[in-house]
Protein backbone atom coordinates (compact mmCIF):
# COMPACT_ATOMS: atom_id res chain seq x y z
CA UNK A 1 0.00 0.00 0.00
CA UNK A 2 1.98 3.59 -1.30
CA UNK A 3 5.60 3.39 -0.78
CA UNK A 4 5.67 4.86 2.38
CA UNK A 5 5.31 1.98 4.78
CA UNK A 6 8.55 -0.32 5.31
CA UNK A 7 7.58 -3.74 5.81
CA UNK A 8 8.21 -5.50 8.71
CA UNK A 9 10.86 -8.02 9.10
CA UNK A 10 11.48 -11.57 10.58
CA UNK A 11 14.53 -13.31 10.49
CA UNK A 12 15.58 -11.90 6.97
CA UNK A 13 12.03 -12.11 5.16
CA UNK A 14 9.29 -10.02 5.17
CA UNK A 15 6.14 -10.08 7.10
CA UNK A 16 3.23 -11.25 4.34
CA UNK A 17 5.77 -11.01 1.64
CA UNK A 18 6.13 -7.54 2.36
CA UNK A 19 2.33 -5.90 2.10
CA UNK A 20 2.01 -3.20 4.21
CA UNK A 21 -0.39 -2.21 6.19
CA UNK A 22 -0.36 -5.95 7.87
CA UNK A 23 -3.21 -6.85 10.45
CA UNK A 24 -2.75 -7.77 13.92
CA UNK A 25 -5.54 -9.35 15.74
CA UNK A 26 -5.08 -9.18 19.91
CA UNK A 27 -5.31 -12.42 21.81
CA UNK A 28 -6.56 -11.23 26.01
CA UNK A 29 -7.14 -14.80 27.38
CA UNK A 30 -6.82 -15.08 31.36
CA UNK A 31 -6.04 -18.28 31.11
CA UNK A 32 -4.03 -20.87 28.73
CA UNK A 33 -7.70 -22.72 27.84
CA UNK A 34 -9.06 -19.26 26.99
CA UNK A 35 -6.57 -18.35 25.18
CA UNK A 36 -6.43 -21.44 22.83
CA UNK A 37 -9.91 -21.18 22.84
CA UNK A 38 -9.72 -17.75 21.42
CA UNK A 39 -7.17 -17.99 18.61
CA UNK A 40 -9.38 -20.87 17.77
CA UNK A 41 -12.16 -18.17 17.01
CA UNK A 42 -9.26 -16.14 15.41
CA UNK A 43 -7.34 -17.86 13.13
CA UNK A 44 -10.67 -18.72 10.20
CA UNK A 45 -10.26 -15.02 9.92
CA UNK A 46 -6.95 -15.27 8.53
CA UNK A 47 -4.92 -12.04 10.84
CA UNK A 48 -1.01 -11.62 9.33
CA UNK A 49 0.18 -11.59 13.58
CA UNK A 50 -1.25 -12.61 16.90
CA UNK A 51 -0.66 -10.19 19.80
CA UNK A 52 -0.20 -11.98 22.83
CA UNK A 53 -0.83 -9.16 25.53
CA UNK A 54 -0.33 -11.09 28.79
CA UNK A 55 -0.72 -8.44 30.92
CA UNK A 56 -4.02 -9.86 30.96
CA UNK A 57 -2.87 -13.17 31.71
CA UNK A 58 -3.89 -14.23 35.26
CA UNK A 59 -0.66 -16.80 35.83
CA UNK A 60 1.31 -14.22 34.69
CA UNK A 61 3.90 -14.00 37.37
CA UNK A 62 4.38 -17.89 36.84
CA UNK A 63 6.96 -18.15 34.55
CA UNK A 64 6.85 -21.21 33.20
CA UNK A 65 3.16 -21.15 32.85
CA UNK A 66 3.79 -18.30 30.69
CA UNK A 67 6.81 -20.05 28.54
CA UNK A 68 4.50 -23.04 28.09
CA UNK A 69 1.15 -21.03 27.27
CA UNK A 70 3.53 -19.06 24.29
CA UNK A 71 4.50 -22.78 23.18
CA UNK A 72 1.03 -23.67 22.67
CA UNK A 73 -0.05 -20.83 21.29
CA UNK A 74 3.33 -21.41 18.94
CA UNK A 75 2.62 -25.09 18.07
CA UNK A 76 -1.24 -24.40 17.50
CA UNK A 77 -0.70 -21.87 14.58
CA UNK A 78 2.14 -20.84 11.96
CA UNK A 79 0.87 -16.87 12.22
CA UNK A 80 3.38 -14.90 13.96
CA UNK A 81 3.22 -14.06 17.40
CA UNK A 82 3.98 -10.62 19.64
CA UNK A 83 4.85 -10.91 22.92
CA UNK A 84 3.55 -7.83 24.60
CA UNK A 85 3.25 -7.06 28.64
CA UNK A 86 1.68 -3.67 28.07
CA UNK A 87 2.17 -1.72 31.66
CA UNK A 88 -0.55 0.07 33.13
CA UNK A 89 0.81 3.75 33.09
CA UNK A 90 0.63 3.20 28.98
CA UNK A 91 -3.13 1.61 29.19
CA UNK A 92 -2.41 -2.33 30.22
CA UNK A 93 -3.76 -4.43 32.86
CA UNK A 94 -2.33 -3.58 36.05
CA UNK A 95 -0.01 -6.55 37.15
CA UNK A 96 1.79 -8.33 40.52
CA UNK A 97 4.75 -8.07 38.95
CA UNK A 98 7.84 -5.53 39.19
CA UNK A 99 10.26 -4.19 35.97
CA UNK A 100 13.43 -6.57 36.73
CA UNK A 101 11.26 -9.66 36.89
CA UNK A 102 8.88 -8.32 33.75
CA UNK A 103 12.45 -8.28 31.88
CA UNK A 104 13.48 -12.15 33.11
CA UNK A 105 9.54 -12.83 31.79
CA UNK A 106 10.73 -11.71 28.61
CA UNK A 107 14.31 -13.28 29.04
CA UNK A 108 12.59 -16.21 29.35
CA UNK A 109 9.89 -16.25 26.26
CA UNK A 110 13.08 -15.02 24.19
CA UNK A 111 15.28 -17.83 24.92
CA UNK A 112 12.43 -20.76 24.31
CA UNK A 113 11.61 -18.40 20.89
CA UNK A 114 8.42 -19.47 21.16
CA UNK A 115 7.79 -16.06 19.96
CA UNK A 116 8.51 -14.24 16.97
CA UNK A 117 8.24 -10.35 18.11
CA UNK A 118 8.10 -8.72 21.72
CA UNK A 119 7.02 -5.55 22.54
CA UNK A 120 8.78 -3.22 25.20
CA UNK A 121 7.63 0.57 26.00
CA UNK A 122 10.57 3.20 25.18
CA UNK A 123 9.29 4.81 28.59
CA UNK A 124 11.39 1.82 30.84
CA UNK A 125 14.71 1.84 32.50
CA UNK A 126 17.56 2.11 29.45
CA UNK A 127 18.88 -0.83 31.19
CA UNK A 128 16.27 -2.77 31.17
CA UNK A 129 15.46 -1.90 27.09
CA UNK A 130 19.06 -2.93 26.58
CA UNK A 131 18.86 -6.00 27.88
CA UNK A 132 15.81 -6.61 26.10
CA UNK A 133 17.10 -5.52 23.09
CA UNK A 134 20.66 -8.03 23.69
CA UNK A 135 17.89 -10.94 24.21
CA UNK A 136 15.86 -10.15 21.36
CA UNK A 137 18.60 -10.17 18.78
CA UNK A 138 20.63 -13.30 20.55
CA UNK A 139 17.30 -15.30 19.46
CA UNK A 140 16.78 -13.63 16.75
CA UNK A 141 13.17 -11.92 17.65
CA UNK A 142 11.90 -8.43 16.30
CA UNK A 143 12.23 -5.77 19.21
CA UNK A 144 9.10 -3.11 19.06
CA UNK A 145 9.65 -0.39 20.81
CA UNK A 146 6.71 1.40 21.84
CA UNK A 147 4.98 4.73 23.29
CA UNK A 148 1.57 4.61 24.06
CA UNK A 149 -0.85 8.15 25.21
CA UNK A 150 -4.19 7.02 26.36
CA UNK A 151 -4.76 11.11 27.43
CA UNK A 152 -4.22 13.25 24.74
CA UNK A 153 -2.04 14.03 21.12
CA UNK A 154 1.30 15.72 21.52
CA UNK A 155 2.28 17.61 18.73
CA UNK A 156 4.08 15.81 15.48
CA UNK A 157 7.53 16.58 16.37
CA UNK A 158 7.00 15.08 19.96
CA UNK A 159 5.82 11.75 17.94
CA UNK A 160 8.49 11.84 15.62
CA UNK A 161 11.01 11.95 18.43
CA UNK A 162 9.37 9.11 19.51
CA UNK A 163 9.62 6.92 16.99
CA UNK A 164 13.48 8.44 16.67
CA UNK A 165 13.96 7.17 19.73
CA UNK A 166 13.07 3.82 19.16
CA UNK A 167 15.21 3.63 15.92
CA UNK A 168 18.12 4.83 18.59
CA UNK A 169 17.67 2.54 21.06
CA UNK A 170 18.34 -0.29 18.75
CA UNK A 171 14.64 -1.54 18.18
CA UNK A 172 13.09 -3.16 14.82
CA UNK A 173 10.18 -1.79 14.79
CA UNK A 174 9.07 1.78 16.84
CA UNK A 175 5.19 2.36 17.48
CA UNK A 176 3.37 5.12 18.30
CA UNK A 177 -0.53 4.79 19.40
CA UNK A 178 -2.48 8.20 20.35
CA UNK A 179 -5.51 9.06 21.75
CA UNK A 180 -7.48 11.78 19.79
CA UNK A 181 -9.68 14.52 21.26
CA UNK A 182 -10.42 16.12 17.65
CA UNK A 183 -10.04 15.34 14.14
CA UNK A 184 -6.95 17.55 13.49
CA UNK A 185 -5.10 15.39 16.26
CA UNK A 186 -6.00 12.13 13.76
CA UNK A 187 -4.03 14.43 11.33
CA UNK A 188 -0.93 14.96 13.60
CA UNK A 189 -0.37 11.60 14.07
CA UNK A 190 -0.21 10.82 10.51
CA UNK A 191 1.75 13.80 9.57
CA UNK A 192 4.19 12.67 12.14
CA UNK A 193 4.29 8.89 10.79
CA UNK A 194 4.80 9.97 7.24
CA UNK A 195 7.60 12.47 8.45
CA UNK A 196 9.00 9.74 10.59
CA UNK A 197 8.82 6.88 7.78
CA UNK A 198 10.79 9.37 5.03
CA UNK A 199 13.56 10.29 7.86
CA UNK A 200 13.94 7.03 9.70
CA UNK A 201 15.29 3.57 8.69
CA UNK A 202 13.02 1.27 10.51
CA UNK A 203 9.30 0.34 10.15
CA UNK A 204 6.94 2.15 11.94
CA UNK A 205 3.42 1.41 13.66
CA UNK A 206 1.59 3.89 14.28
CA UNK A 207 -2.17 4.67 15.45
CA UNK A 208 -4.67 7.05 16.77
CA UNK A 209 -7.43 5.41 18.94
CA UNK A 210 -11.11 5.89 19.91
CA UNK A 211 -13.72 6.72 17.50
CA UNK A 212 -12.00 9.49 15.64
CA UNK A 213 -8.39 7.35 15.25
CA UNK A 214 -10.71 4.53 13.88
CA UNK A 215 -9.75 5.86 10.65
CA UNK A 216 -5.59 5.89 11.17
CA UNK A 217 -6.43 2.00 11.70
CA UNK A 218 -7.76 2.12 8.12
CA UNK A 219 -5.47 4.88 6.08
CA UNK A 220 -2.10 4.35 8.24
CA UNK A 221 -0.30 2.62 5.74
CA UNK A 222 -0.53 5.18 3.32
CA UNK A 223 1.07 7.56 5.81
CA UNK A 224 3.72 4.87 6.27
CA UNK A 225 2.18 2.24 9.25
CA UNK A 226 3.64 -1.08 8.55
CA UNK A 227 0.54 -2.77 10.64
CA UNK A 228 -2.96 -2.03 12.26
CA UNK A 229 -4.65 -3.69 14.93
CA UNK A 230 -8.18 -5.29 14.24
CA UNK A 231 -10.56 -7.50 16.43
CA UNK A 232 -10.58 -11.23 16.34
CA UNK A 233 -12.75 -11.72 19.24
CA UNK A 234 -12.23 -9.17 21.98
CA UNK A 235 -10.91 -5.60 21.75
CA UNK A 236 -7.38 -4.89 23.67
CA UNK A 237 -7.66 -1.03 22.69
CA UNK A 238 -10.24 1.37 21.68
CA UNK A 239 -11.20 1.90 17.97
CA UNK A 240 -10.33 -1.14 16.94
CA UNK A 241 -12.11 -2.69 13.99
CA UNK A 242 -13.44 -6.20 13.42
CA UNK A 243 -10.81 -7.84 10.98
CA UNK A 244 -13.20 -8.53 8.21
CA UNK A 245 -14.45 -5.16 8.06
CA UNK A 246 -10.71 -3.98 8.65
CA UNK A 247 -9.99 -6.31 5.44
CA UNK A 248 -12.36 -4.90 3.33
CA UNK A 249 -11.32 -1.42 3.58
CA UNK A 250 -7.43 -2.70 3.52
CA UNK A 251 -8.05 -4.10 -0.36
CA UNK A 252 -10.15 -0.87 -1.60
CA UNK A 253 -7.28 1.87 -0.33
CA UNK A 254 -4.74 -1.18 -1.62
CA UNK A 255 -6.44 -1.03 -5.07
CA UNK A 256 -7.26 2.16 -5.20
CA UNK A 257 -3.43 3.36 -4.58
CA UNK A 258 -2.11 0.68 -6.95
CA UNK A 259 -4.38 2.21 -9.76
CA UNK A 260 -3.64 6.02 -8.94
């Protein structure tokens, strides 16, 4: 979709041979049979990655019942998986858990690769990124590294920063996901993520949320988003869209840019 977007990348290929924007359907299971359960419902509906966001995962500060529920999940499908423990200051669950043993969670899922992506907010300790990012590339797993604002919009050059700093820090991948109070703040974001996919070197996510960002989910990769987020089954943000619908609209902007 436009030339904008730069694909995301897994061990030397391309996600989906490269088509940008790719979809990303949430998985929010409490438990292991929930979870299963739900990327049963999920995977008929064909999403290009799985987002495994166990901070709503009840046995979360069990490690190996986390290492074995990201093995199932692994040797139940062949779609991609993200790894994501979104914290509760950036609009996760709230967890038991504190940042050094978070980072030996993700140690852990790293070294048993049963994983093909994690996510880690730019906002934690630079040690802790670091060692995320060491673990990450030892096993050869994509590093996002992410900023989420459930409050507001900063301006574009505060999101382009942003994703400058993830490119700095040594991620794969840098996201940005907003949360609009008007219109124009939909527009900021995208002006920022097609200023920040021109200038930087690695692919970008990017999104506005609620009902007004619905749209970034929709038009991102035009602007230079390399995936969106749709629902499989259950919503882990707000504005998502159902994946069929999200589809839909995907192959009219795809054709309609191809043709222009």
């Amino acid at each position: 979709m436009g030339t904008a977007a730069k694909p995301i990348t897994l061990r030397g290929k391309p996600l989906a041979g490269g088509a940008t924007p790719v979809i990303c359907t949430p998985l929010i299971g409490a438990t292991r049979e929930a979870l299963l359960a739900e990327l049963a419902s999920v995977l008929p509906k064909r999403p290009d990655v799985l987002e495994w966001r166990a901070d709503y995962f009840a046995a979360l500060s069990d490690l190996g019942a986390v290492v074995d529920t990201a093995g199932a999940l692994k040797a139940a499908c062949d779609t991609p998986i993200l790894f994501t423990r979104r914290s509760a200051s950036e609009g996760g669950q709230a967890v038991a858990l504190s940042e050094p043993r978070v980072v030996l969670l993700y140690e852990a899922v790293c070294e048993a690769r049963c994983v093909d992506l994690i996510d880690y907010e730019l906002s934690n300790p630079g040690e802790a990124f670091e060692r995320l990012r060491a673990a990450s590339r030892q096993h050869d797993i994509a590093l996002v590294g992410s900023y989420h604002n459930f409050d507001s919009t900063p301006a574009a050059e505060a999101l382009v920063a942003k994703f400058r700093d993830a490119q700095q820090k040594g991620a794969d991948v840098g996201k940005v996901a907003v949360m609009p109070k008007s219109p124009a703040d939909v527009l900021t974001l995208l002006q920022a993520t097609c200023e920040a996919s021109a200038t930087l070197e690695i692919p970008l996510i990017s999104m506005s949320m609620g009902g007004y960002g619905s749209v970034s989910r929709m038009i991102g990769g035009v602007f230079g988003s390399a995936l969106t987020f749709a629902v499989g089954k259950a919503s882990s943000a707000p504005g998502q869209i159902p994946i069929e619908e999200l589809r839909t609209v995907l192959t009219t902007v795809r054709r309609s840019i191809g043709n222009g």
